[in-house]
N, C-alpha and C. Protein backbone atom coordinates (compact mmCIF):
# COMPACT_ATOMS: atom_id res chain seq x y z
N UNK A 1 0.82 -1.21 0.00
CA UNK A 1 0.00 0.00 0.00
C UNK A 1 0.86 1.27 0.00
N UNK A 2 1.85 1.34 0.58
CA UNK A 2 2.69 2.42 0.83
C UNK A 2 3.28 2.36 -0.36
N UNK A 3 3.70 1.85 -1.15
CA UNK A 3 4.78 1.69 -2.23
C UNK A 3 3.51 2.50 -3.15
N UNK A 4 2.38 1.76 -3.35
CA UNK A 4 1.16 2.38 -4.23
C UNK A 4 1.05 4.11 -4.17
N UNK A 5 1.09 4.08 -2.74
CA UNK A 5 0.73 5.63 -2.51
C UNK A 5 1.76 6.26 -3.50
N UNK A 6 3.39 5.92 -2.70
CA UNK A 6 4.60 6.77 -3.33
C UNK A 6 4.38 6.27 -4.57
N UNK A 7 3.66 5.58 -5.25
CA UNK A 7 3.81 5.78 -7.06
C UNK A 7 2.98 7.23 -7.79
N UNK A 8 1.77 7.37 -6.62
CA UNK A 8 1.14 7.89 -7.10
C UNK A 8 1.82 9.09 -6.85
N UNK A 9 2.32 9.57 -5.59
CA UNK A 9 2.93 10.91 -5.80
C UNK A 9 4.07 10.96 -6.83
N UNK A 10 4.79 10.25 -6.79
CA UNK A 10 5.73 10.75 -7.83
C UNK A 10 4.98 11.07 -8.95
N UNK A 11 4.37 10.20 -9.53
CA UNK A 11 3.87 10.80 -10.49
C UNK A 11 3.38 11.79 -10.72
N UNK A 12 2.27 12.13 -9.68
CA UNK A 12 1.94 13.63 -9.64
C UNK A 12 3.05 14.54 -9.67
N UNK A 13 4.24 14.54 -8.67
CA UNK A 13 5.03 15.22 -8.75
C UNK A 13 5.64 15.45 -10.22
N UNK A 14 5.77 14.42 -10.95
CA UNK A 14 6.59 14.34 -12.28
C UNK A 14 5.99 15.33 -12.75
N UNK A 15 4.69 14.97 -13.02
CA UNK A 15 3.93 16.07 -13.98
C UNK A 15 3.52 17.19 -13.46
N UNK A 16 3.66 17.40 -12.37
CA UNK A 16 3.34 18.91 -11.96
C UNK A 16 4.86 19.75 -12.02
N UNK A 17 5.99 18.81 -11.93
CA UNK A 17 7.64 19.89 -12.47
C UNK A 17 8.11 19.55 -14.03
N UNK A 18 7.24 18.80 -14.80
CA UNK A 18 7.85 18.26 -15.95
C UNK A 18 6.84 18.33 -17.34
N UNK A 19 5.12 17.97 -16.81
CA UNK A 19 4.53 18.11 -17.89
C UNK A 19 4.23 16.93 -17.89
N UNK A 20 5.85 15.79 -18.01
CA UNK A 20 5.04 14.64 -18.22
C UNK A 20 4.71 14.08 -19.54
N UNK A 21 5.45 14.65 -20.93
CA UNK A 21 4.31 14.72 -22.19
C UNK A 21 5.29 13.04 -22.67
N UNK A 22 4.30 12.22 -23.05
CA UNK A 22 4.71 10.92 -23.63
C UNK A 22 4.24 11.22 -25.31
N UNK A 23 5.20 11.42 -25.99
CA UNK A 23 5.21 11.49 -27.81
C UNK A 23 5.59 9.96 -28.16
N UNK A 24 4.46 9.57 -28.99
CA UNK A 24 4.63 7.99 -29.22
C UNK A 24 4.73 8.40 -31.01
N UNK A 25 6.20 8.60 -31.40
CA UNK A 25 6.23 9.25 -32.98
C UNK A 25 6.51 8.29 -33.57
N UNK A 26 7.07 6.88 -33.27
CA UNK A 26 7.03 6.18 -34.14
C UNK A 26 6.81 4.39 -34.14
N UNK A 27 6.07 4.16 -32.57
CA UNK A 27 5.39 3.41 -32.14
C UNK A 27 4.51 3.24 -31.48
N UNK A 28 2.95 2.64 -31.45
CA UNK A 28 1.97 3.03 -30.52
C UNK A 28 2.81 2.72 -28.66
N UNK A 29 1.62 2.83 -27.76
CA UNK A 29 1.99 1.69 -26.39
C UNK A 29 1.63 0.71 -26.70
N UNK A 30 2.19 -0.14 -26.28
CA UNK A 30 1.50 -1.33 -27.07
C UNK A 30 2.56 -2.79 -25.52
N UNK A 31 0.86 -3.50 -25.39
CA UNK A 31 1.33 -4.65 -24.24
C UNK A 31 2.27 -5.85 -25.15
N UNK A 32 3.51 -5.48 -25.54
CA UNK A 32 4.83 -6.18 -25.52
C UNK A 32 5.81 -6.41 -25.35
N UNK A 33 6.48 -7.27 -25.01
CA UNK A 33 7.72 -6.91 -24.87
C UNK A 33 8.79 -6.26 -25.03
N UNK A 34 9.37 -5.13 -24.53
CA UNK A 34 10.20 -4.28 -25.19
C UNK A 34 11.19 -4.36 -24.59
N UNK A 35 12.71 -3.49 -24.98
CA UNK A 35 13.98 -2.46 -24.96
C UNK A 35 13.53 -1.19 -24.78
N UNK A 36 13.24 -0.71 -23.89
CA UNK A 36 13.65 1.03 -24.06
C UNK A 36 14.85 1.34 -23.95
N UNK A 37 15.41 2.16 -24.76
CA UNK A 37 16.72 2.51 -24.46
C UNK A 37 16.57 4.09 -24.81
N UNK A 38 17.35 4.56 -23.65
CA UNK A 38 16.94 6.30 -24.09
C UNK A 38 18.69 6.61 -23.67
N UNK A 39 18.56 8.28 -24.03
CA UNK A 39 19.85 8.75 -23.73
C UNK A 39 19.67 9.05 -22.34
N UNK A 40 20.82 9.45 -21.82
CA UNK A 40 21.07 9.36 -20.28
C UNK A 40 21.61 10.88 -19.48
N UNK A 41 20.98 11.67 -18.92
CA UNK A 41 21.35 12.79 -18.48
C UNK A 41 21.45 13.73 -17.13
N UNK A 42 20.17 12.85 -16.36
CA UNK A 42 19.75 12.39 -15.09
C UNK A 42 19.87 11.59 -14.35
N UNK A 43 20.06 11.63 -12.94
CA UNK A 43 19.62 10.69 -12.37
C UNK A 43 17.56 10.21 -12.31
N UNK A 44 16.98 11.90 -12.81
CA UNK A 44 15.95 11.59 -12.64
C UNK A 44 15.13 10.89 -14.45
N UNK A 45 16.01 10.38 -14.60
CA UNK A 45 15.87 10.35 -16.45
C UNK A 45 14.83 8.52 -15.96
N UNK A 46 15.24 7.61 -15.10
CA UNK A 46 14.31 6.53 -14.65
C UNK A 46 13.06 7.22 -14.26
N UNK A 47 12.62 7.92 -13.49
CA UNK A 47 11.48 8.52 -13.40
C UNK A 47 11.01 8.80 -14.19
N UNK A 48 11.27 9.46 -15.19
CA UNK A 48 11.01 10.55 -15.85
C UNK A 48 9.84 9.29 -17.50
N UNK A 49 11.31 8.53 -17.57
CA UNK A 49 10.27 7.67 -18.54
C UNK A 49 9.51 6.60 -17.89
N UNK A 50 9.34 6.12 -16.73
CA UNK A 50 8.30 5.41 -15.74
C UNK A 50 7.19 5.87 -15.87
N UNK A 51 7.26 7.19 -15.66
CA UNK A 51 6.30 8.51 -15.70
C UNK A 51 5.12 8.19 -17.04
N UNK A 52 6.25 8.20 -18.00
CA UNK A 52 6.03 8.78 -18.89
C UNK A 52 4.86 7.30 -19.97
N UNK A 53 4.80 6.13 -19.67
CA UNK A 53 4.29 4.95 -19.73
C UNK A 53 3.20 4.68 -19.44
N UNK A 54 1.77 4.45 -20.14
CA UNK A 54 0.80 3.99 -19.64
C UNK A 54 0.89 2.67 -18.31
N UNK A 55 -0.57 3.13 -17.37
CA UNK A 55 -0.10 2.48 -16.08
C UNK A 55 0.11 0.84 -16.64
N UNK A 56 -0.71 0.71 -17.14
CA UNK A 56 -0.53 -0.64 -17.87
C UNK A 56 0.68 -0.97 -18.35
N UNK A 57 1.55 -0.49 -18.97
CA UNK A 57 3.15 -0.81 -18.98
C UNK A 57 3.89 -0.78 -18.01
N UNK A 58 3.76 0.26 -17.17
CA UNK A 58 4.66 0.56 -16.08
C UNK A 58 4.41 -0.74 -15.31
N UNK A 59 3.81 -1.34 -14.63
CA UNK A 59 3.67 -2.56 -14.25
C UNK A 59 4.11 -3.84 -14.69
N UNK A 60 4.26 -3.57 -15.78
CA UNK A 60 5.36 -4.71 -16.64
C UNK A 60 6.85 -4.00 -17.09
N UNK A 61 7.32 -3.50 -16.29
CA UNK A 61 8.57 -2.60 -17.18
C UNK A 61 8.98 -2.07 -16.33
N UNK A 62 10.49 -2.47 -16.30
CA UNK A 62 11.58 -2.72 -14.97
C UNK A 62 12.72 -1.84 -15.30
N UNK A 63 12.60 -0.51 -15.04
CA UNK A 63 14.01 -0.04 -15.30
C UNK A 63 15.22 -0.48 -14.72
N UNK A 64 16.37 0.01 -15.28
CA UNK A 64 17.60 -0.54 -14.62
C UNK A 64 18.57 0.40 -13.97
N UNK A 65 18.66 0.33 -12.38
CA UNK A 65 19.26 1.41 -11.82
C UNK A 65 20.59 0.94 -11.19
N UNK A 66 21.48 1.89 -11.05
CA UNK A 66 23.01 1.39 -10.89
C UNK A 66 22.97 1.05 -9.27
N UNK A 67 23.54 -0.22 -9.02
CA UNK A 67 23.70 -0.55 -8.02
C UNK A 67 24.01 0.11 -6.53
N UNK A 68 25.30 0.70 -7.43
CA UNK A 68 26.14 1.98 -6.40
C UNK A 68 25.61 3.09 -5.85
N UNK A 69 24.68 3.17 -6.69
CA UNK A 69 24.20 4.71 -6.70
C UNK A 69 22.63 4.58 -5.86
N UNK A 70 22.15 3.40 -6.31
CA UNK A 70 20.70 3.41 -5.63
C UNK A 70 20.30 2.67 -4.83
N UNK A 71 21.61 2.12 -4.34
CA UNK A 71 21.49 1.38 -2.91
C UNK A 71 22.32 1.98 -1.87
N UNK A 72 22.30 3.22 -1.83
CA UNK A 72 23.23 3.78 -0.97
C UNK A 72 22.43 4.14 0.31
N UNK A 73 21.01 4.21 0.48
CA UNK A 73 20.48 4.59 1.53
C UNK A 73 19.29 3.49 1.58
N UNK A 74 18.97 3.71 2.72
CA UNK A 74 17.20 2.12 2.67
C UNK A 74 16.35 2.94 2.07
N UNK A 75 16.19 4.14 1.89
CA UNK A 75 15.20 5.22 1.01
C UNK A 75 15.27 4.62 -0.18
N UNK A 76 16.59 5.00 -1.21
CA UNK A 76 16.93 5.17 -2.16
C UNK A 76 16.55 3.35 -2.75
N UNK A 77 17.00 2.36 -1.65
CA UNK A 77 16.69 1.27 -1.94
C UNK A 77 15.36 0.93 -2.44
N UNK A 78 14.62 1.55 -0.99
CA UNK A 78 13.28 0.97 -1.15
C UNK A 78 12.17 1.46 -2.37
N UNK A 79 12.29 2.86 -2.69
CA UNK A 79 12.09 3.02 -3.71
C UNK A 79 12.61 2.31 -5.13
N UNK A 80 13.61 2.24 -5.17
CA UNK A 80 13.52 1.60 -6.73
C UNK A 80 13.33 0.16 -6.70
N UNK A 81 13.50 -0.68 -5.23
CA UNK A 81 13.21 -1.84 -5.10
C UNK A 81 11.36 -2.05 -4.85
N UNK A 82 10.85 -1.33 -4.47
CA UNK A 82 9.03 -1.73 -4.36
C UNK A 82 8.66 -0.84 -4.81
N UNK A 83 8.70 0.73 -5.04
CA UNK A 83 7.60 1.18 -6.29
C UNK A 83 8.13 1.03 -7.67
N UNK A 84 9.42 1.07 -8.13
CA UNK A 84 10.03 0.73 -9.36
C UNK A 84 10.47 -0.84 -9.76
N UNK A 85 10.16 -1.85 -8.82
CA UNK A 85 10.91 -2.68 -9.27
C UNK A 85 11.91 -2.98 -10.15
N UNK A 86 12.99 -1.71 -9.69
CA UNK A 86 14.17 -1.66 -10.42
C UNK A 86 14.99 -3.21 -10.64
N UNK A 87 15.79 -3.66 -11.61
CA UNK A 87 16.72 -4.19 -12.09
C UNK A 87 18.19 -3.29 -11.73
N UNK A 88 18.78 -4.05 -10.66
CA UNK A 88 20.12 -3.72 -9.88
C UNK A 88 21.23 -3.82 -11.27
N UNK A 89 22.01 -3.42 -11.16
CA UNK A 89 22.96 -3.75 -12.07
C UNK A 89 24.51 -2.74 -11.47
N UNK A 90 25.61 -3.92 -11.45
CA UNK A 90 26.73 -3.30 -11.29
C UNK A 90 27.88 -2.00 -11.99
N UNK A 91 28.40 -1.11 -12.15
CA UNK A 91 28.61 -0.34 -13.36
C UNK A 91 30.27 -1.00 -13.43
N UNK A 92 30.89 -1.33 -12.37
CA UNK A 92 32.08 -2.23 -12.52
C UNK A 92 31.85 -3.78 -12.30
N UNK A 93 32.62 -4.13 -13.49
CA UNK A 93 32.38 -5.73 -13.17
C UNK A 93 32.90 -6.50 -11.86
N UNK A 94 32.79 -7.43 -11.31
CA UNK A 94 33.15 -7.62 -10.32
C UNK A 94 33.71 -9.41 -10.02
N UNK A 95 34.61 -9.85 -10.01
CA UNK A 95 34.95 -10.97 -10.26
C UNK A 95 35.02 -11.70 -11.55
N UNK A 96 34.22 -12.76 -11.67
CA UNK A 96 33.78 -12.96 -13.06
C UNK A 96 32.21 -13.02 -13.64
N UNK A 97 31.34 -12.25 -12.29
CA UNK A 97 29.67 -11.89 -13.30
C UNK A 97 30.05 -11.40 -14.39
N UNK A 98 28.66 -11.85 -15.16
CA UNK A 98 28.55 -10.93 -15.98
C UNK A 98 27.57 -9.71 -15.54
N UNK A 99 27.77 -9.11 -15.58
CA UNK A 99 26.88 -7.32 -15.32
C UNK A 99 26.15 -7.54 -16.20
N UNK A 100 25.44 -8.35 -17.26
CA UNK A 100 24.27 -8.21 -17.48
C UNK A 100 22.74 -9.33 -17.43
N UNK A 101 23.57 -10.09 -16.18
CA UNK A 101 22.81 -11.71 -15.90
C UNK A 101 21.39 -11.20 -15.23
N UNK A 102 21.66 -9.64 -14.34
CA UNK A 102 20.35 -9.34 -13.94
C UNK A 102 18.83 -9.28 -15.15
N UNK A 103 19.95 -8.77 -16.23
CA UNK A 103 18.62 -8.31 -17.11
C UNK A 103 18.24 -9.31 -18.14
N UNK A 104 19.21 -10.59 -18.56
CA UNK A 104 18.92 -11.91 -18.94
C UNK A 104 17.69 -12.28 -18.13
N UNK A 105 18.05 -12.29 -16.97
CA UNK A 105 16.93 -12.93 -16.06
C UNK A 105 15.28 -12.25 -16.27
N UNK A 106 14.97 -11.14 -16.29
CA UNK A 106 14.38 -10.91 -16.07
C UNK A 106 13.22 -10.64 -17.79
N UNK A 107 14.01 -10.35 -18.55
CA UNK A 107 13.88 -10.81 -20.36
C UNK A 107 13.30 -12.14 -19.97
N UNK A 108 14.43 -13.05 -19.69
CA UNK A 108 13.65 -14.20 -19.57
C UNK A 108 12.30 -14.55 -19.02
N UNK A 109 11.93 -13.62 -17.65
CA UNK A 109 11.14 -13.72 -17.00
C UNK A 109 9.57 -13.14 -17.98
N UNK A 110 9.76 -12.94 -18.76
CA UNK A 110 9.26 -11.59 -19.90
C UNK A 110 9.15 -10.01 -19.23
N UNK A 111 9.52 -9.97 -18.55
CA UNK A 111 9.78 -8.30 -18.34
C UNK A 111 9.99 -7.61 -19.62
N UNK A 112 9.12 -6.11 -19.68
CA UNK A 112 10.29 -5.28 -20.47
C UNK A 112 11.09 -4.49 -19.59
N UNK A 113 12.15 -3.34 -20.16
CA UNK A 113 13.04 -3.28 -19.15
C UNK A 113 13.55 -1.49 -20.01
N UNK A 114 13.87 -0.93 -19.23
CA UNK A 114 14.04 0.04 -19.70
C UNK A 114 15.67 0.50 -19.54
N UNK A 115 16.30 1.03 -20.19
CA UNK A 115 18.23 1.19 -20.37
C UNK A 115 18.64 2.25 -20.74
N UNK A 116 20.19 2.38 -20.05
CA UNK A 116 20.31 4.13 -20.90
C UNK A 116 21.99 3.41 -21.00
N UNK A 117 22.07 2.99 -22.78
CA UNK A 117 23.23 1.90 -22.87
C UNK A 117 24.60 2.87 -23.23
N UNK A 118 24.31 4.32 -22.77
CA UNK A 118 25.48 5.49 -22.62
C UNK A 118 26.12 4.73 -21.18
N UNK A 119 25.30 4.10 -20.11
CA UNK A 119 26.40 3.56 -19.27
C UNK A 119 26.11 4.47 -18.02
N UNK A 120 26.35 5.91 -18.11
CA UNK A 120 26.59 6.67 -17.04
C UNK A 120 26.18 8.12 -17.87
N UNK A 121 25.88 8.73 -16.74
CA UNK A 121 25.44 10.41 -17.44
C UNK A 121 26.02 10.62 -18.27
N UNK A 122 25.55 11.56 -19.09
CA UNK A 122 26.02 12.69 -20.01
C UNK A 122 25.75 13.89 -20.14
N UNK A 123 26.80 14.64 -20.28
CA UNK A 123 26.63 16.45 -20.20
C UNK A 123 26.67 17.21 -21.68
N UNK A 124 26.48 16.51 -22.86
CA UNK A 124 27.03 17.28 -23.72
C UNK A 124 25.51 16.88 -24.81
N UNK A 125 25.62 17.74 -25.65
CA UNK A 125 24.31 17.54 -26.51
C UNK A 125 23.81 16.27 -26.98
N UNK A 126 24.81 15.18 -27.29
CA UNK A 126 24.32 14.21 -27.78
C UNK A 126 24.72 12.64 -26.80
N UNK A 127 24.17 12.25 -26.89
CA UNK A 127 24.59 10.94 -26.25
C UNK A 127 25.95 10.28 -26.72
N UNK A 128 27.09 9.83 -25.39
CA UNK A 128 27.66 9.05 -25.45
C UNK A 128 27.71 7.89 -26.02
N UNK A 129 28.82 7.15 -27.24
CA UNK A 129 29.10 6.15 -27.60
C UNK A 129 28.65 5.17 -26.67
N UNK A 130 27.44 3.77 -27.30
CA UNK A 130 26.58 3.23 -26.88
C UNK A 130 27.41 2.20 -25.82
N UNK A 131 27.68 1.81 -25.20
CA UNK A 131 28.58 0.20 -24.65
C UNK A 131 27.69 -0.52 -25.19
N UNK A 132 28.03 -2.15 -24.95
CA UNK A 132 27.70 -3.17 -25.87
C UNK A 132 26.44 -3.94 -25.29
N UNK A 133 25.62 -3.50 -24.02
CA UNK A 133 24.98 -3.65 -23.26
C UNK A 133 23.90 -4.61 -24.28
N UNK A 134 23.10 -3.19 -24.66
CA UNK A 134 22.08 -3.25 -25.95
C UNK A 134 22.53 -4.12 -26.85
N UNK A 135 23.44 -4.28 -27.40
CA UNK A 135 23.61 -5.58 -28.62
C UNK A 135 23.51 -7.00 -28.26
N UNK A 136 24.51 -7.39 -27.04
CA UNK A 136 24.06 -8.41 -26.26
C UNK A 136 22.79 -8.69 -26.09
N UNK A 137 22.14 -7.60 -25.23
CA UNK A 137 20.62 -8.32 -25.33
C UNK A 137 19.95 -8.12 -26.56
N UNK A 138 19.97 -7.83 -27.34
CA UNK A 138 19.42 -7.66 -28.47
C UNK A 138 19.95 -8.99 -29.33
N UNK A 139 20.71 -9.43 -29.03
CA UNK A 139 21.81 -10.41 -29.91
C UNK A 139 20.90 -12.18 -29.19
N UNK A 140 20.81 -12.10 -27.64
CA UNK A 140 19.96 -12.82 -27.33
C UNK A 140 18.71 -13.00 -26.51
N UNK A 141 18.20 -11.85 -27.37
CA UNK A 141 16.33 -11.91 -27.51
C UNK A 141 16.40 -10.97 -28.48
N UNK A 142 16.12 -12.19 -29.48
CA UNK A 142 15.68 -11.09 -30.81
C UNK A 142 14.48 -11.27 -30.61
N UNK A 143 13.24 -11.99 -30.41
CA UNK A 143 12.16 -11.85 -30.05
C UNK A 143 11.54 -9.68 -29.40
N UNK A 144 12.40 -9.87 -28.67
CA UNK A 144 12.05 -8.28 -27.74
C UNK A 144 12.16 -7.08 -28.53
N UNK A 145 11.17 -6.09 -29.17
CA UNK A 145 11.19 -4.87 -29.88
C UNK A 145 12.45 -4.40 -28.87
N UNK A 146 12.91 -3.80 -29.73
CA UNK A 146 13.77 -2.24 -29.02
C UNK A 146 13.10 -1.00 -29.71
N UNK A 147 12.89 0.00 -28.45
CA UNK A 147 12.25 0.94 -28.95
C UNK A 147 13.15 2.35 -28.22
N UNK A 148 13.78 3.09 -29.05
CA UNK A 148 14.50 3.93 -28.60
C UNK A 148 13.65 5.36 -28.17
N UNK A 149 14.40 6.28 -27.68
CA UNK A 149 13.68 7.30 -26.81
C UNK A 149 14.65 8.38 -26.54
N UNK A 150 14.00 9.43 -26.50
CA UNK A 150 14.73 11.04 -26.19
C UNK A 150 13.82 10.92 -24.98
N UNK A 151 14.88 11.58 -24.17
CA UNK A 151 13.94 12.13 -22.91
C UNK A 151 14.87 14.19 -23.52
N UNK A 152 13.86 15.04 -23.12
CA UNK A 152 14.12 16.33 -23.55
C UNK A 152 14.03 16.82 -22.06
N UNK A 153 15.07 18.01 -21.98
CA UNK A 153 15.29 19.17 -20.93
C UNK A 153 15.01 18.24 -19.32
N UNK A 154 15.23 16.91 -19.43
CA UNK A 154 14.91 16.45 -17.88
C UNK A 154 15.95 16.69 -17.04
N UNK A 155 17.60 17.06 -17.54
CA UNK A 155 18.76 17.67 -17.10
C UNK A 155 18.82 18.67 -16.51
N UNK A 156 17.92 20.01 -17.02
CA UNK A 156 17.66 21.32 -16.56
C UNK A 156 16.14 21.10 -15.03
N UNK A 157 15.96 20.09 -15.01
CA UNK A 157 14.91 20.09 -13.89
C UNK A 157 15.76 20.01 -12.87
N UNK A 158 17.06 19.04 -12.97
CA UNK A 158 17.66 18.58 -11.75
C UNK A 158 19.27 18.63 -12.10
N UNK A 159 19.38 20.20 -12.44
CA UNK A 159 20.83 20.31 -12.65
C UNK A 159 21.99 19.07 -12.15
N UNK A 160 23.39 19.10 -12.24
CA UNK A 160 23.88 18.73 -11.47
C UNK A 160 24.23 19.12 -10.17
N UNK A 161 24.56 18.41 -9.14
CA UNK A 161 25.04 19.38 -7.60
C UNK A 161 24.04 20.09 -6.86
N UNK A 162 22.94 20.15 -7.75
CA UNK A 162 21.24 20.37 -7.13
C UNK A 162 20.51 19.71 -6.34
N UNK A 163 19.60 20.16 -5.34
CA UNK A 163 19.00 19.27 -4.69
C UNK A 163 17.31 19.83 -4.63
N UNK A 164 16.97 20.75 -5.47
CA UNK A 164 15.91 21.00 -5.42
C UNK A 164 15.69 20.78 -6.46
N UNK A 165 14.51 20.36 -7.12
CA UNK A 165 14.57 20.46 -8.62
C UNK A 165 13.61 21.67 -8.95
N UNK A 166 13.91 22.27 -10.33
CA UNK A 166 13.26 23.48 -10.50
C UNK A 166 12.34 22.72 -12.10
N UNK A 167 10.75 23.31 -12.00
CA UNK A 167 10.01 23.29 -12.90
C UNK A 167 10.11 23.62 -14.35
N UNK A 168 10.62 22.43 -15.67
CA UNK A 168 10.68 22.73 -16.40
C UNK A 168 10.16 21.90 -17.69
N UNK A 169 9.15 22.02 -18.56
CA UNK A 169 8.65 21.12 -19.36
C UNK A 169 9.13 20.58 -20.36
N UNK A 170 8.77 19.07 -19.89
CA UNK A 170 9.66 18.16 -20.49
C UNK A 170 9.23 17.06 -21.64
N UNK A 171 9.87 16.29 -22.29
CA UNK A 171 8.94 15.26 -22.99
C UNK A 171 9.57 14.08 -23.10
N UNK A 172 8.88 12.94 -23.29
CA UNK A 172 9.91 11.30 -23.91
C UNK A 172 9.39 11.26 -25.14
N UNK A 173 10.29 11.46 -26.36
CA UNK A 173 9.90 10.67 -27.56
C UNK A 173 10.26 9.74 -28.00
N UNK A 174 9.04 8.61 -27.86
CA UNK A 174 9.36 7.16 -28.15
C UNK A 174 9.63 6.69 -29.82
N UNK A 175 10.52 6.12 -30.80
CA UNK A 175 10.27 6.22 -31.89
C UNK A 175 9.96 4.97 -32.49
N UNK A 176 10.30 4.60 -33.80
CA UNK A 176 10.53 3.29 -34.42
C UNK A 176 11.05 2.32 -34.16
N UNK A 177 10.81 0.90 -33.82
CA UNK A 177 11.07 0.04 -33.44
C UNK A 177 12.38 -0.47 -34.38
N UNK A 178 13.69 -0.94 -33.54
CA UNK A 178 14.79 -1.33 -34.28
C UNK A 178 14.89 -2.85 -34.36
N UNK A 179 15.97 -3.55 -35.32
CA UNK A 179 15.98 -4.80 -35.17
C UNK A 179 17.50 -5.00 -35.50
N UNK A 180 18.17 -5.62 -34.80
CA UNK A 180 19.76 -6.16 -34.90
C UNK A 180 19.47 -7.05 -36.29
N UNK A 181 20.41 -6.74 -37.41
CA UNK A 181 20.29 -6.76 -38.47
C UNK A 181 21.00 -8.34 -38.64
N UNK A 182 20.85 -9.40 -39.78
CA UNK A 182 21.63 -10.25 -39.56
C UNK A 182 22.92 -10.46 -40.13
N UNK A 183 24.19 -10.80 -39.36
CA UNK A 183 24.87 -10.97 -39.06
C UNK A 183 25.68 -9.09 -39.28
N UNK A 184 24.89 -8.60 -38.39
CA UNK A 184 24.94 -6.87 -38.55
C UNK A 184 26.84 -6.94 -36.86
N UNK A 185 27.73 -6.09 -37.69
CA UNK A 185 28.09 -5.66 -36.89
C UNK A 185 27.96 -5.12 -35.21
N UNK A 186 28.69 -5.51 -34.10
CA UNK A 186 28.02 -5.03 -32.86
C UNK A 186 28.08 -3.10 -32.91
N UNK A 187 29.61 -3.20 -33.57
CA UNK A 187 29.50 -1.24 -33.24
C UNK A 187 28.70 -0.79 -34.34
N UNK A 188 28.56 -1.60 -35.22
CA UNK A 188 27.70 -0.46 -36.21
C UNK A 188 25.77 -1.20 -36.10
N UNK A 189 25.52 -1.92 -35.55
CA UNK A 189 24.18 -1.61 -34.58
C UNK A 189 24.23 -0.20 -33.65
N UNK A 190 25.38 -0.35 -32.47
CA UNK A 190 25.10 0.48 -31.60
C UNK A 190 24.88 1.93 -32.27
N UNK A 191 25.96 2.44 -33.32
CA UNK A 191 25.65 3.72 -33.99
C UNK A 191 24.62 3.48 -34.39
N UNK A 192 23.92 2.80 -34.93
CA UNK A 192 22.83 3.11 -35.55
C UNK A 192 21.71 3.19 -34.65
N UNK A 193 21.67 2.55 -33.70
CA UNK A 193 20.56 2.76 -32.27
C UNK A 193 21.09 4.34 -31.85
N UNK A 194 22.13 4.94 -31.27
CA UNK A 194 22.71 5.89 -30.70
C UNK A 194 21.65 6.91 -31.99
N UNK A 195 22.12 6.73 -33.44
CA UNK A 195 21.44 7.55 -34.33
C UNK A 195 20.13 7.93 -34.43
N UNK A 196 19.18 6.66 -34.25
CA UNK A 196 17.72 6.23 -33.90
C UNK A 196 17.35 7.35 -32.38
N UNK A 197 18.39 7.21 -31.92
CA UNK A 197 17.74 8.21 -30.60
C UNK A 197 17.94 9.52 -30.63
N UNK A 198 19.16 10.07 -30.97
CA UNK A 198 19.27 11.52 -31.62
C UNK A 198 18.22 12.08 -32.59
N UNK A 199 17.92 10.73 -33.71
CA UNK A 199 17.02 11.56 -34.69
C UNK A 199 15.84 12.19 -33.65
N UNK A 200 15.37 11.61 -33.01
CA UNK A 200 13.99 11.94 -31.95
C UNK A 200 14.35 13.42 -31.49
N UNK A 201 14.96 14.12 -31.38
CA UNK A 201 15.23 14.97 -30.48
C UNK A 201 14.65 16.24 -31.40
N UNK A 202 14.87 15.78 -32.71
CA UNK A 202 14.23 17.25 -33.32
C UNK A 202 12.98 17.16 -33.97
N UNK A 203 12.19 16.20 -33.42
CA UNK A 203 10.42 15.51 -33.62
C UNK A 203 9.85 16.40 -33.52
């Protein structure tokens, strides 16, 4: 019940500092399995496209939050662990896991899952060179759409080194569904996904 409540405020909150606007330009919502993969600029960039998801998806669709970062307090935990049912994931490897067995698992499980395969923030206009995150899973579940995504101005809500966030309207544009081509290169998929998400930005 408590986890319910805090969904509902955030959300309210989202859209009362953000707008909130979900642009579906080049795929409906639609109950399937997906990849979101958006560019990365926020910490509040998981919210922001949670938000941004009919409730009916959001309930099936597991973003993926960095281990380090969002298990640092039982707050920070409990939120992305019971209203987000976040997907943990390490940003350094650690022995011999693989850092991406969490999100195998949960593909498997049919989850969709939402990714920002830049890795770690970015400050500069365009998204960071993709890591190989996205091809892997894309490489095994070709079954799963990938559907790429701009999140716009969600950086300027929650500067860096900020702790208040300031009101500024925002949008996710979801686009055309991609497909790992066959026997398609891994770096020249990722450019071409990285490309797929830039084009969105001037929708």
């Amino acid at each position: 019940m408590l986890a319910k409540l805090m969904s509902y405020f955030l959300l309210g909150l989202v859209r009362l500092l953000t707008g909130s606007q979900a642009r579906w330009h080049g795929c409906p919502p639609k109950a399937e399995q997906r990849i979101y993969f958006a560019n990365h600029q926020s910490h509040a960039d998981l919210i922001m496209i949670w938000a941004a998801l009919p409730k009916e998806l959001r309930s099936v669709t597991r973003p993926i939050a960095a281990r380090d970062y969002w298990t640092q307090t039982p707050f920070k935990k409990w939120i992305t662990t019971e209203v987000f049912n976040a997907i943990y994931v390490a940003r350094d490897k650690v022995d011999d896991q693989d850092p991406l067995a969490p999100l195998y698992d949960a593909l498997g499980n049919g989850d969709s899952i939402i990714l920002f395969p830049e890795g770690t923030r970015g400050y500069a206009d365009e998204p960071q060179s993709f890591k190989s995150g996205l091809y892997n899973l894309a490489l095994k579940f070709p079954d799963v759409v990938l559907v790429p995504a701009w999140i716009n101005n969600i950086q300027r809500v929650m500067p860096k080194g900020e702790v208040v966030p300031v009101p500024v309207l925002c949008s996710v544009t979801f686009g055309a569904p991609l497909q790992l081509g066959a026997g398609e290169d891994r770096r020249a998929f990722l450019d071409r996904a990285r490309q797929a998400v830039i084009a969105l930005r001037d929708v």
